[in-house]
C-alpha atoms as a PDB file:
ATOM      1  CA  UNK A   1       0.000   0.000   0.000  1.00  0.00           C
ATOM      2  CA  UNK A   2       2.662   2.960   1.201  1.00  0.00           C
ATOM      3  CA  UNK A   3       4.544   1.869  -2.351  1.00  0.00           C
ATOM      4  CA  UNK A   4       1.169   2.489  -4.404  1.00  0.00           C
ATOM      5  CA  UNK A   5       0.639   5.674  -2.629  1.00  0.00           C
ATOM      6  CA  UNK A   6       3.990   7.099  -3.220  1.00  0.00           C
ATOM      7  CA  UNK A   7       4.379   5.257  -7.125  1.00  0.00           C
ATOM      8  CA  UNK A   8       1.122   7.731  -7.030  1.00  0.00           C
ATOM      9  CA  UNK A   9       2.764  10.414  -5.571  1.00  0.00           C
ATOM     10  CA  UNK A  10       5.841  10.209  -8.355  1.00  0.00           C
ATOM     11  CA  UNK A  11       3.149  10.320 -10.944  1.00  0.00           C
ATOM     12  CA  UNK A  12       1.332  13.576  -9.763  1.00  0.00           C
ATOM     13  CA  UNK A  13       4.753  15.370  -8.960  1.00  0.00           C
ATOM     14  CA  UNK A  14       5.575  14.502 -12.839  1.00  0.00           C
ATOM     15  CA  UNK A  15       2.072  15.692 -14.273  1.00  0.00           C
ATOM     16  CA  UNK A  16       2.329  18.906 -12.865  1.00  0.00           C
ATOM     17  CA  UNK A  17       5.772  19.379 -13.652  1.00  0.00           C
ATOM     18  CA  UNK A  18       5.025  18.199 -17.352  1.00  0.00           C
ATOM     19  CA  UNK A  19       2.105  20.688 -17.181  1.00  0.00           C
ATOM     20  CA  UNK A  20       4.199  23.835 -15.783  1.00  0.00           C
ATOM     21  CA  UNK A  21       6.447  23.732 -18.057  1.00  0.00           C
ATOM     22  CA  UNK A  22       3.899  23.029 -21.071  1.00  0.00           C
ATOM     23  CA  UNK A  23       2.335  26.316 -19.314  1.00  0.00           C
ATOM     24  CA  UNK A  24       5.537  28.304 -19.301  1.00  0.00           C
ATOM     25  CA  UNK A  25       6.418  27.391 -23.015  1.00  0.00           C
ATOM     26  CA  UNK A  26       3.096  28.282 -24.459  1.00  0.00           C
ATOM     27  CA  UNK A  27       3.228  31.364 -22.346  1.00  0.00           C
ATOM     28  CA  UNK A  28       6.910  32.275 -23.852  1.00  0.00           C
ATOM     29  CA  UNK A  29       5.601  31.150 -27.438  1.00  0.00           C
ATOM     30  CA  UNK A  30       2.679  33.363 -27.203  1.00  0.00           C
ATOM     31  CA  UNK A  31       4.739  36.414 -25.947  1.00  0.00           C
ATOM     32  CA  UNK A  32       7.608  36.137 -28.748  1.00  0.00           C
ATOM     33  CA  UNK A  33       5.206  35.489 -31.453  1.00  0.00           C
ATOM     34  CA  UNK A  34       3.302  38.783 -30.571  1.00  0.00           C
ATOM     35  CA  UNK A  35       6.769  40.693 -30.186  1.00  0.00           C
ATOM     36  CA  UNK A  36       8.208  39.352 -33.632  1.00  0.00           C
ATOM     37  CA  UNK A  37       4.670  39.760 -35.860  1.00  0.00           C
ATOM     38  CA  UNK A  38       5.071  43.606 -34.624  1.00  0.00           C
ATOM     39  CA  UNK A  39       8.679  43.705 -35.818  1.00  0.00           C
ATOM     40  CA  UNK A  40       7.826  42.242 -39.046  1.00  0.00           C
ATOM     41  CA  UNK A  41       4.978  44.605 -39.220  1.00  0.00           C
ATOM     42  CA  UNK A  42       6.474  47.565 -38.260  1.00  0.00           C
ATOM     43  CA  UNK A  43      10.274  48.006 -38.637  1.00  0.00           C
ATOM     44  CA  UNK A  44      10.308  48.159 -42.628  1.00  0.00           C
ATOM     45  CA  UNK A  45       7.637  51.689 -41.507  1.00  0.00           C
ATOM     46  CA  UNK A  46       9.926  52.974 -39.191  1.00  0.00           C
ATOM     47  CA  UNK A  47      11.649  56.440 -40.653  1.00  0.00           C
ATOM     48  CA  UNK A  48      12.759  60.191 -39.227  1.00  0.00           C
ATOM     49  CA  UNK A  49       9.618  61.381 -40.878  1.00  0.00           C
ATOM     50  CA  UNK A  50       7.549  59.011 -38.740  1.00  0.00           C
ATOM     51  CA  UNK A  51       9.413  59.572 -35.514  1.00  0.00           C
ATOM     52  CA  UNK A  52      10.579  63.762 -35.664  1.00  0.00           C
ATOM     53  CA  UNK A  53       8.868  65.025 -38.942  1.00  0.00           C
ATOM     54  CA  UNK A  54       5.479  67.282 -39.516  1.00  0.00           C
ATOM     55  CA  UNK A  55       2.635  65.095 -39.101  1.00  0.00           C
ATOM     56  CA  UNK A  56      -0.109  65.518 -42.668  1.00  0.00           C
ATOM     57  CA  UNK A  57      -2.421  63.411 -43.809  1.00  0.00           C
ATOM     58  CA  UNK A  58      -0.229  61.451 -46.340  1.00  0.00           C
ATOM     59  CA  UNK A  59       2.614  61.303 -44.037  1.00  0.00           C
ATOM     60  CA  UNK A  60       1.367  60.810 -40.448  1.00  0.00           C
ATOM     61  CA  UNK A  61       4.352  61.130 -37.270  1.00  0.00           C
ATOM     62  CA  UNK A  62       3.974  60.272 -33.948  1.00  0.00           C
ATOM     63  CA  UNK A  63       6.382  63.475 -32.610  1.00  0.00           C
ATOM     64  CA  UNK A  64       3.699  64.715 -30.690  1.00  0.00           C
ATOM     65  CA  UNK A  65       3.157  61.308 -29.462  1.00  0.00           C
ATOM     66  CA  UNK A  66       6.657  60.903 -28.625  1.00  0.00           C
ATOM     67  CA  UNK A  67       6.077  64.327 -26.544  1.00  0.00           C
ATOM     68  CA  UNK A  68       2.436  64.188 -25.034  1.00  0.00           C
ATOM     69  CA  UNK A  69       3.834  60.820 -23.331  1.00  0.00           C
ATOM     70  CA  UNK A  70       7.140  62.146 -21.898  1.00  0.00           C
ATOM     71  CA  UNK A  71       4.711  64.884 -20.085  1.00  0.00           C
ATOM     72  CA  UNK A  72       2.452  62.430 -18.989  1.00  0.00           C
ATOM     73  CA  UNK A  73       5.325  60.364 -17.377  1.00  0.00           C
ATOM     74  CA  UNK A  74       6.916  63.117 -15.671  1.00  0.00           C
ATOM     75  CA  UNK A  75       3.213  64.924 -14.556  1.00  0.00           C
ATOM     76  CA  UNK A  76       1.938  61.204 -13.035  1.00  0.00           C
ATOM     77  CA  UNK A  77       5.100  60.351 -11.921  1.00  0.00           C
ATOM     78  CA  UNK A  78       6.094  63.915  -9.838  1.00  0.00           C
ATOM     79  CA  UNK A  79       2.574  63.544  -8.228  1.00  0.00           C
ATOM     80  CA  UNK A  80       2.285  59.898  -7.823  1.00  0.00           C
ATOM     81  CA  UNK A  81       6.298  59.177  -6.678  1.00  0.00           C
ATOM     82  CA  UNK A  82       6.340  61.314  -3.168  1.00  0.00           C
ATOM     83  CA  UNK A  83       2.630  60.540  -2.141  1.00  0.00           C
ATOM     84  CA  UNK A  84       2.958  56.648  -3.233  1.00  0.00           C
ATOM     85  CA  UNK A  85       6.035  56.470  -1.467  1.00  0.00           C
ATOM     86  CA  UNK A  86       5.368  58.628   1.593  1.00  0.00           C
ATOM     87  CA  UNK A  87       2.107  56.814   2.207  1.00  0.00           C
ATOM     88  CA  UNK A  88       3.800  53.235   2.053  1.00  0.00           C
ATOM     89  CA  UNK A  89       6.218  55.010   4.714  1.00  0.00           C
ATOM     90  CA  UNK A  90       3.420  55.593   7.241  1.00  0.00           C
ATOM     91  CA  UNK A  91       1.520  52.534   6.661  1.00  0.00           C
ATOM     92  CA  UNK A  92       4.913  50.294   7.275  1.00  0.00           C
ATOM     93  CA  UNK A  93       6.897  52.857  10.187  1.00  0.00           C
ATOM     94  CA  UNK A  94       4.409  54.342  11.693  1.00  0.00           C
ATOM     95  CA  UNK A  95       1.136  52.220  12.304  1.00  0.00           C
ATOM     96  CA  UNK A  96       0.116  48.842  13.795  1.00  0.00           C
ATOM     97  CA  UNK A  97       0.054  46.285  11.080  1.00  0.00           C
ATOM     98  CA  UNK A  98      -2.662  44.823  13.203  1.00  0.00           C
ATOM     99  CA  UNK A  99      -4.997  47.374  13.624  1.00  0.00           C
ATOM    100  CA  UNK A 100      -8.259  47.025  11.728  1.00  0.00           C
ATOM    101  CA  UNK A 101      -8.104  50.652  10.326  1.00  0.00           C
ATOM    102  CA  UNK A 102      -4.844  49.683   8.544  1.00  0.00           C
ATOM    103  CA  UNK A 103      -6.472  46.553   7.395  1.00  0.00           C
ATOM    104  CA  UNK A 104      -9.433  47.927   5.283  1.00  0.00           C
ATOM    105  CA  UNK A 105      -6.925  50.446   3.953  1.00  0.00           C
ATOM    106  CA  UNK A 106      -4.916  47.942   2.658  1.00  0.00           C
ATOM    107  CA  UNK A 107      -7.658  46.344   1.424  1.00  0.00           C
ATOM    108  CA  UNK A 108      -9.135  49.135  -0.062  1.00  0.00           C
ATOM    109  CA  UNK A 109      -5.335  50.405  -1.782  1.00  0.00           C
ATOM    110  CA  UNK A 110      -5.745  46.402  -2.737  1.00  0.00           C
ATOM    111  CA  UNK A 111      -8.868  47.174  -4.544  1.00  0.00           C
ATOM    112  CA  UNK A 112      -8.308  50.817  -6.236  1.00  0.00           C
ATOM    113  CA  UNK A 113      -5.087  48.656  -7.495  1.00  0.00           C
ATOM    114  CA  UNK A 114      -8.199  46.247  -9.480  1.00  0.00           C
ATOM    115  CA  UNK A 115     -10.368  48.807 -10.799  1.00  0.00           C
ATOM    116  CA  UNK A 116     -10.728  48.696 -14.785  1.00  0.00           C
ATOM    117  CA  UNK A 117      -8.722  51.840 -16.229  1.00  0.00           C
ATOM    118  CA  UNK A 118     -12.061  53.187 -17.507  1.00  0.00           C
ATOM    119  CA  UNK A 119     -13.760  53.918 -14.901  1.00  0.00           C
ATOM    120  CA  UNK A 120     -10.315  55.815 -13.477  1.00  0.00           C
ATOM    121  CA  UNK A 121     -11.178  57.094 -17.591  1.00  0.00           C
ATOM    122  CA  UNK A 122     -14.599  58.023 -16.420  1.00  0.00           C
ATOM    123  CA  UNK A 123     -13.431  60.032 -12.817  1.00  0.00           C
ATOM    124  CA  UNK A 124     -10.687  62.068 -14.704  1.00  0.00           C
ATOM    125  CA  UNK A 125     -13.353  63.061 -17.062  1.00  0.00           C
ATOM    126  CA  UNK A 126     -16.087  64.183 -14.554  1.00  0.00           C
ATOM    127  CA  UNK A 127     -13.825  65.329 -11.985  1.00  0.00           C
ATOM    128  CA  UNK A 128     -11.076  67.377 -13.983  1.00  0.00           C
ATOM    129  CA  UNK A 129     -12.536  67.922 -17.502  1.00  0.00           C
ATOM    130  CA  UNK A 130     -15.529  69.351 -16.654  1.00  0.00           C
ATOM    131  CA  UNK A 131     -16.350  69.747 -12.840  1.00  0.00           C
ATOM    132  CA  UNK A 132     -12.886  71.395 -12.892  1.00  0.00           C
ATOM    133  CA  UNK A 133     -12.795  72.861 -16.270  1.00  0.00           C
ATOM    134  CA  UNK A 134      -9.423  71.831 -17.226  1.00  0.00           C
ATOM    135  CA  UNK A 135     -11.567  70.776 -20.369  1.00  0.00           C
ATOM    136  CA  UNK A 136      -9.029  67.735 -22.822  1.00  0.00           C
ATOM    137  CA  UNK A 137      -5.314  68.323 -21.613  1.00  0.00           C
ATOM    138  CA  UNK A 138      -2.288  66.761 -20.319  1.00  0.00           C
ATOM    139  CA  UNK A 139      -2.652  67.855 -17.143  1.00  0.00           C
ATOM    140  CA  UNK A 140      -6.170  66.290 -16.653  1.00  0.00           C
ATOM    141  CA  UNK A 141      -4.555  63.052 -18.558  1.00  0.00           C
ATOM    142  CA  UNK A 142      -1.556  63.515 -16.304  1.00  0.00           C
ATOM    143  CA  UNK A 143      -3.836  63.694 -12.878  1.00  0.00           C
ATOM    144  CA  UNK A 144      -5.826  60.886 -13.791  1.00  0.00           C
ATOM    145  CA  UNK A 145      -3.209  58.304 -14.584  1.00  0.00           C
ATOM    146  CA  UNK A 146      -1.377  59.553 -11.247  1.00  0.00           C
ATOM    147  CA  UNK A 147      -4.720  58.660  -9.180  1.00  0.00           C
ATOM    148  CA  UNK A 148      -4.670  55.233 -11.630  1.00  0.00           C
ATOM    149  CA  UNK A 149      -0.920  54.738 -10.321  1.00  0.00           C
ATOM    150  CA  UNK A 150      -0.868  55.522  -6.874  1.00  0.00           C
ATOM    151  CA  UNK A 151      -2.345  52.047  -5.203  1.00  0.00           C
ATOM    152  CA  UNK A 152       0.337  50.161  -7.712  1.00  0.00           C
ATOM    153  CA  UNK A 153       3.540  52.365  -5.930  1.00  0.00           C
ATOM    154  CA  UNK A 154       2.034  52.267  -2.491  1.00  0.00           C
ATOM    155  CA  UNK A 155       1.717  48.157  -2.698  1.00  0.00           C
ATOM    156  CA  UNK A 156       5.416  47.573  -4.134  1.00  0.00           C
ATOM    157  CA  UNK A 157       6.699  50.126  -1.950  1.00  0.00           C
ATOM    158  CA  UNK A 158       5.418  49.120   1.184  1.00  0.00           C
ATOM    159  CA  UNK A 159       6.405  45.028   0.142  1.00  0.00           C
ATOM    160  CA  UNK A 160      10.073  46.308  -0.572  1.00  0.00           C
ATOM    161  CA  UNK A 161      10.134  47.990   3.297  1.00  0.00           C
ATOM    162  CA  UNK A 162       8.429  45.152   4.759  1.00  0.00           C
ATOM    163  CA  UNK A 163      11.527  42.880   3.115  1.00  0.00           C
ATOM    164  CA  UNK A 164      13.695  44.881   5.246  1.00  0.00           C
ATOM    165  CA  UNK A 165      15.111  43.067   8.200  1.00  0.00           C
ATOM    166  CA  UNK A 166      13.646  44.194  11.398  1.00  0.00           C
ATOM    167  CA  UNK A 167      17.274  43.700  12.891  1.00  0.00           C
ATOM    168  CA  UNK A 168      18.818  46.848  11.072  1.00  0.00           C
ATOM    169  CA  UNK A 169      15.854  48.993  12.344  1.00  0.00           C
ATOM    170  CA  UNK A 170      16.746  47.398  16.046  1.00  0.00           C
ATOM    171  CA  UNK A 171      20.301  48.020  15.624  1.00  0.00           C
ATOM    172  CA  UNK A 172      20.345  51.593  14.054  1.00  0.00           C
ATOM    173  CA  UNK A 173      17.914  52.452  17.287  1.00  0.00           C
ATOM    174  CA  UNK A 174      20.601  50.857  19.398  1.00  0.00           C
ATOM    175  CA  UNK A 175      22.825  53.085  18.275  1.00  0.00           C
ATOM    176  CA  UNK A 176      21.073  56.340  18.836  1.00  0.00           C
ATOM    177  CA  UNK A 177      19.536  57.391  15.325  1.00  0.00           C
ATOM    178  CA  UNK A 178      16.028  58.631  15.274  1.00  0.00           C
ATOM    179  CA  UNK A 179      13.031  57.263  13.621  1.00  0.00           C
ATOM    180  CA  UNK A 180      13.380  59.124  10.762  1.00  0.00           C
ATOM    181  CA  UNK A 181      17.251  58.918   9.987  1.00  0.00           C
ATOM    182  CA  UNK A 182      16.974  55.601  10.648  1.00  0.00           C
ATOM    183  CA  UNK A 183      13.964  55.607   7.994  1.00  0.00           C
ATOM    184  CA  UNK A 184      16.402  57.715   5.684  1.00  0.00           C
ATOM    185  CA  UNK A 185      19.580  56.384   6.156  1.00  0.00           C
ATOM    186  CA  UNK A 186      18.927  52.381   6.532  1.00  0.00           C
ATOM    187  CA  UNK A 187      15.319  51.680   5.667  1.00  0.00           C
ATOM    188  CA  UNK A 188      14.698  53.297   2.374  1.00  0.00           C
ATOM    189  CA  UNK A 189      18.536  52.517   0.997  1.00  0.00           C
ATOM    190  CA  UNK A 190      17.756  48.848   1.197  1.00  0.00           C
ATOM    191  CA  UNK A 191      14.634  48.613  -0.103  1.00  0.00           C
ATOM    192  CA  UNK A 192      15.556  50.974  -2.944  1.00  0.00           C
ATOM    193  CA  UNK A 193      16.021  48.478  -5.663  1.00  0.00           C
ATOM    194  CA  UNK A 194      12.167  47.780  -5.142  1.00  0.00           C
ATOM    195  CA  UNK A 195      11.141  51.150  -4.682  1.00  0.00           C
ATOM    196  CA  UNK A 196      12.832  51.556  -8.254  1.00  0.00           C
ATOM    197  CA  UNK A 197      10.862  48.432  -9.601  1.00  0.00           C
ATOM    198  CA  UNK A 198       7.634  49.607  -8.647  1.00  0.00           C
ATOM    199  CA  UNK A 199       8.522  53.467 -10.049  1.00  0.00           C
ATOM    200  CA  UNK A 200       9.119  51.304 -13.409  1.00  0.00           C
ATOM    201  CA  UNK A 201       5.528  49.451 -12.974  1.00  0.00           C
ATOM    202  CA  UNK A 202       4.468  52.715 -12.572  1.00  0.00           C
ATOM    203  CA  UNK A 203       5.725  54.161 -15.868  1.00  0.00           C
ATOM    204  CA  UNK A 204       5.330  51.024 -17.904  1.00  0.00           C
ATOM    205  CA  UNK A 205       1.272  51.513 -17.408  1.00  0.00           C
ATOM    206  CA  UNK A 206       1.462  55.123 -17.863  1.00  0.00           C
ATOM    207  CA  UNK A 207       3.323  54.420 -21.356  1.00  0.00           C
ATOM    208  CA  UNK A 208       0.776  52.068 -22.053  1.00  0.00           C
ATOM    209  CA  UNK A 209      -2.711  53.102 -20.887  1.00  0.00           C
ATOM    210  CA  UNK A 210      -5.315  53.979 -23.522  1.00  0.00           C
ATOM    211  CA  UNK A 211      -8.695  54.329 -22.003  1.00  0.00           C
ATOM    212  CA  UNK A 212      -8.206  57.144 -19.401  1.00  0.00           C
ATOM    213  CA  UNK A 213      -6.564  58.734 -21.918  1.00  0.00           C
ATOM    214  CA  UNK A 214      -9.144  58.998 -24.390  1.00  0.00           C
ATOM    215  CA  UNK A 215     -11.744  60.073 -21.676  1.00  0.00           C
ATOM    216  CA  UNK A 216      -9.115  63.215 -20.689  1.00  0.00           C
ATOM    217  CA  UNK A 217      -6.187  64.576 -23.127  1.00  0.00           C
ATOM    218  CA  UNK A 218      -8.809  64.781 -26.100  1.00  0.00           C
ATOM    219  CA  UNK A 219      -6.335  62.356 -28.573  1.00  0.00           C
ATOM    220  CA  UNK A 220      -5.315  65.419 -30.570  1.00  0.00           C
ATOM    221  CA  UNK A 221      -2.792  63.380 -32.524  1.00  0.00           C
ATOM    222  CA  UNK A 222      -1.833  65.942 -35.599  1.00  0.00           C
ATOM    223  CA  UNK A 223      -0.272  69.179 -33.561  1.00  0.00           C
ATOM    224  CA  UNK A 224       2.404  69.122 -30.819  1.00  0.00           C
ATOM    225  CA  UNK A 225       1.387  70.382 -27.209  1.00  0.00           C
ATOM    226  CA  UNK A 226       2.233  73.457 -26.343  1.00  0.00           C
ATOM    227  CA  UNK A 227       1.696  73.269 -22.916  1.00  0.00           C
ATOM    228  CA  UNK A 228       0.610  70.965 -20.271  1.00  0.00           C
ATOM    229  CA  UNK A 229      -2.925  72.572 -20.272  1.00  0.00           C
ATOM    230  CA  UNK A 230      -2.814  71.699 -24.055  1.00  0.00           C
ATOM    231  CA  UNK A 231      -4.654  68.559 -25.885  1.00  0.00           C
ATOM    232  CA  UNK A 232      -2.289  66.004 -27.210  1.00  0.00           C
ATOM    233  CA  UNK A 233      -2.117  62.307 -27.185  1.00  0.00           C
ATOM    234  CA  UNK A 234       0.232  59.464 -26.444  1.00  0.00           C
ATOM    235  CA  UNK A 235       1.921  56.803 -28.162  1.00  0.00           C
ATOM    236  CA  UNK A 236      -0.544  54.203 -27.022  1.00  0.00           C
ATOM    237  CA  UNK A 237      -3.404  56.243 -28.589  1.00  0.00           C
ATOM    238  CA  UNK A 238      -1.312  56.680 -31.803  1.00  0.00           C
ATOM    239  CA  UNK A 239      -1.392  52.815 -32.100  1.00  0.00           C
ATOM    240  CA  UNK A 240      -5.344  52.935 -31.824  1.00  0.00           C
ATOM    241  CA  UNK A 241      -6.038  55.937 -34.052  1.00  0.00           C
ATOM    242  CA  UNK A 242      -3.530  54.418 -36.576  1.00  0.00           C
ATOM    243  CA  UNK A 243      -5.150  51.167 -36.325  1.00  0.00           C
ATOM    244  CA  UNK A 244      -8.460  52.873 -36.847  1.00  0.00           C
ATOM    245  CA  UNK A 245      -8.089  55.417 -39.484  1.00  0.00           C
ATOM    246  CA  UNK A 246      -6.770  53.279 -42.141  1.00  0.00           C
ATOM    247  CA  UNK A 247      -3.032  53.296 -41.113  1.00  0.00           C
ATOM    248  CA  UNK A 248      -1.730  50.287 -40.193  1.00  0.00           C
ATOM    249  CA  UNK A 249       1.650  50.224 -40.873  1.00  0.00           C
ATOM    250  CA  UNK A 250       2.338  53.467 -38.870  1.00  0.00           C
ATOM    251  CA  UNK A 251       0.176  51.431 -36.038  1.00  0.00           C
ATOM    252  CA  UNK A 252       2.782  48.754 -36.278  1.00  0.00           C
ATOM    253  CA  UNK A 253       5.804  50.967 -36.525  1.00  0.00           C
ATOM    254  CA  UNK A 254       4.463  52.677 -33.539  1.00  0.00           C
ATOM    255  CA  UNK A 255       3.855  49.436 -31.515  1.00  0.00           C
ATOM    256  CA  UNK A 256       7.312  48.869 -32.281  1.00  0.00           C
ATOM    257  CA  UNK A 257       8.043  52.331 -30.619  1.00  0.00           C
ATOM    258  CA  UNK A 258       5.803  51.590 -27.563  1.00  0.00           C
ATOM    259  CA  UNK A 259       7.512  48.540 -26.956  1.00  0.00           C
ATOM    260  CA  UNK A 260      11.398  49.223 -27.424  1.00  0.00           C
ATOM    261  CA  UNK A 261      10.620  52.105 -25.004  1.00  0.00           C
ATOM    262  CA  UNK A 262       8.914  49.829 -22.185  1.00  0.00           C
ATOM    263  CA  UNK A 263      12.204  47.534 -22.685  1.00  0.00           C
ATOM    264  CA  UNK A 264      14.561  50.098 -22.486  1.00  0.00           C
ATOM    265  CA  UNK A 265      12.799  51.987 -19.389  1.00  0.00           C
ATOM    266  CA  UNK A 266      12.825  48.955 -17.559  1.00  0.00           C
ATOM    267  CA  UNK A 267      15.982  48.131 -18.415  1.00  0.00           C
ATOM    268  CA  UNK A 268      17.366  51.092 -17.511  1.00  0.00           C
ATOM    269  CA  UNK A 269      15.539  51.946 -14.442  1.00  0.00           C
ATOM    270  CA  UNK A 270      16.604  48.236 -13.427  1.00  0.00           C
ATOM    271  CA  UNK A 271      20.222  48.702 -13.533  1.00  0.00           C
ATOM    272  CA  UNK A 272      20.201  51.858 -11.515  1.00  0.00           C
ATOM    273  CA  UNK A 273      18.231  51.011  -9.092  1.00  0.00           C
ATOM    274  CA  UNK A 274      20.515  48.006  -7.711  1.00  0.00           C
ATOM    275  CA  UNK A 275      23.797  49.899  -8.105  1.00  0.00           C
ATOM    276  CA  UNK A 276      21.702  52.597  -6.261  1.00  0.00           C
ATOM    277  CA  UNK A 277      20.678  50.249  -3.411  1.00  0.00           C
ATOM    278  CA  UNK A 278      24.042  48.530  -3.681  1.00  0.00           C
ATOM    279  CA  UNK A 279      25.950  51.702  -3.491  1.00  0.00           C
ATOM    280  CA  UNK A 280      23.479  53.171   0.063  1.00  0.00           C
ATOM    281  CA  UNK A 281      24.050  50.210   1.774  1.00  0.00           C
ATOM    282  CA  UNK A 282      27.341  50.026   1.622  1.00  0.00           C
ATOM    283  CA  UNK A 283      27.738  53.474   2.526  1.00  0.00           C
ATOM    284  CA  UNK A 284      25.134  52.835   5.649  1.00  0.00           C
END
């Protein structure tokens, strides 16, 4: 009997590793044939006139793409960053991880993380298009998406302090610091690396968001902002009103766009962020 149960035991340990790794290989398949039909698709399409030129009709360019994202990134992020991170501070330092208030905020952080990007859509358009009158702009665009953001940071953030040993908290107290130089000097150092990460989640769904866009910049796609309070659009929107308007190769060559500057953010970002955590906590 106990060699039938564990001959039975081999034989469900090697099903589900057979089916993991048929999992993980269809996953990988799926994921590189998407990535290479876009290449084929869109390279050949990819020229200066398309990326820096005058947009027209005949020759469309995704320049003020290129620069209604890069002021959506840095208006989401500047707002997002120190309130994300600041609130992670207070919910890991400074409360009871037991308390039932801190519970249901988790949970509710846990669930504004959930919510479908249109209805964040739907708030930036009632709430700062036309309650505020800030009407289709980048700023309204750039609100919204911080709003959409802010439950993703706070979650990494507060993960990457709660990965920091309690021991160097005990032993910088030991030594005299204070709460908050201890906070500055050997919390947030170490868990910088995944403070980085989650900036980089951050960005990545900026870059690609569509929805709450549409509802709140106005997906002006054929004149360059002037201004943050000006109408523009993004390079994820390009890819839609491309796709849509009887353009599809400038909808591939700007998929191609969207995705060699996810890589390249995250590979960036990446790097820095461990020779930045590195670098701190050696120097703590």
């Amino acid at each position: 009997m106990k060699r039938n149960a564990h001959k039975r035991q081999i034989l469900k340990y090697a099903v589900m590793q057979i089916f993991t790794q048929g999992a993980l290989v269809i996953s990988l398949a799926a994921l590189i044939a998407v990535i290479i039909f876009i290449l084929i698709r869109g390279i050949p399409y990819i020229n200066m006139q398309l990326l820096f030129g005058d947009y027209t009709s005949k020759t469309p360019s995704i320049k003020p793409a290129l620069i209604g994202t890069l002021y959506l990134i840095l208006i989401s992020i500047t707002i997002a960053a120190p309130i994300g991170i600041g609130s992670a501070i207070f919910l890991t330092e400074y409360t009871n991880s037991k308390s039932r208030l801190i519970r249901y905020i988790r949970i509710a952080v846990e669930t504004l993380a959930g919510i479908p990007s249109i209805v964040y859509g739907i708030f930036g358009y009632l709430v700062f298009v036309i309650a505020l009158g800030f009407k289709y702009s980048l700023i309204g665009g750039g609100i919204t998406l911080a709003v959409m953001i802010l439950p993703v940071i706070v979650r990494s953030t507060e993960e990457s302090l709660l990965a920091v040993p309690r021991s160097l908290r005990e032993g910088s107290f030991a030594l005299g610091s204070s709460k908050v130089r201890t906070i500055f000097s050997v919390v947030l150092p170490c868990a910088a690396s995944g403070i980085v990460t989650s900036l980089i989640l951050a960005v990545g769904r900026v870059i690609s968001e569509s929805a709450v866009l549409i509802l709140t910049i106005g997906m002006v796609v054929n004149k360059m902002p002037k201004d943050f309070a000006s109408p523009g659009t993004s390079l994820a929107l390009d890819v839609y009103y491309f796709g849509s308007h009887g353009y599809p190769e400038q909808a591939a060559a700007t998929g191609v766009v969207l995705l060699v500057l996810v890589v390249s953010i995250n590979i960036i970002a990446t790097v820095i962020g461990k020779i930045y955590g590195k670098g701190e906590f050696a120097d703590g």
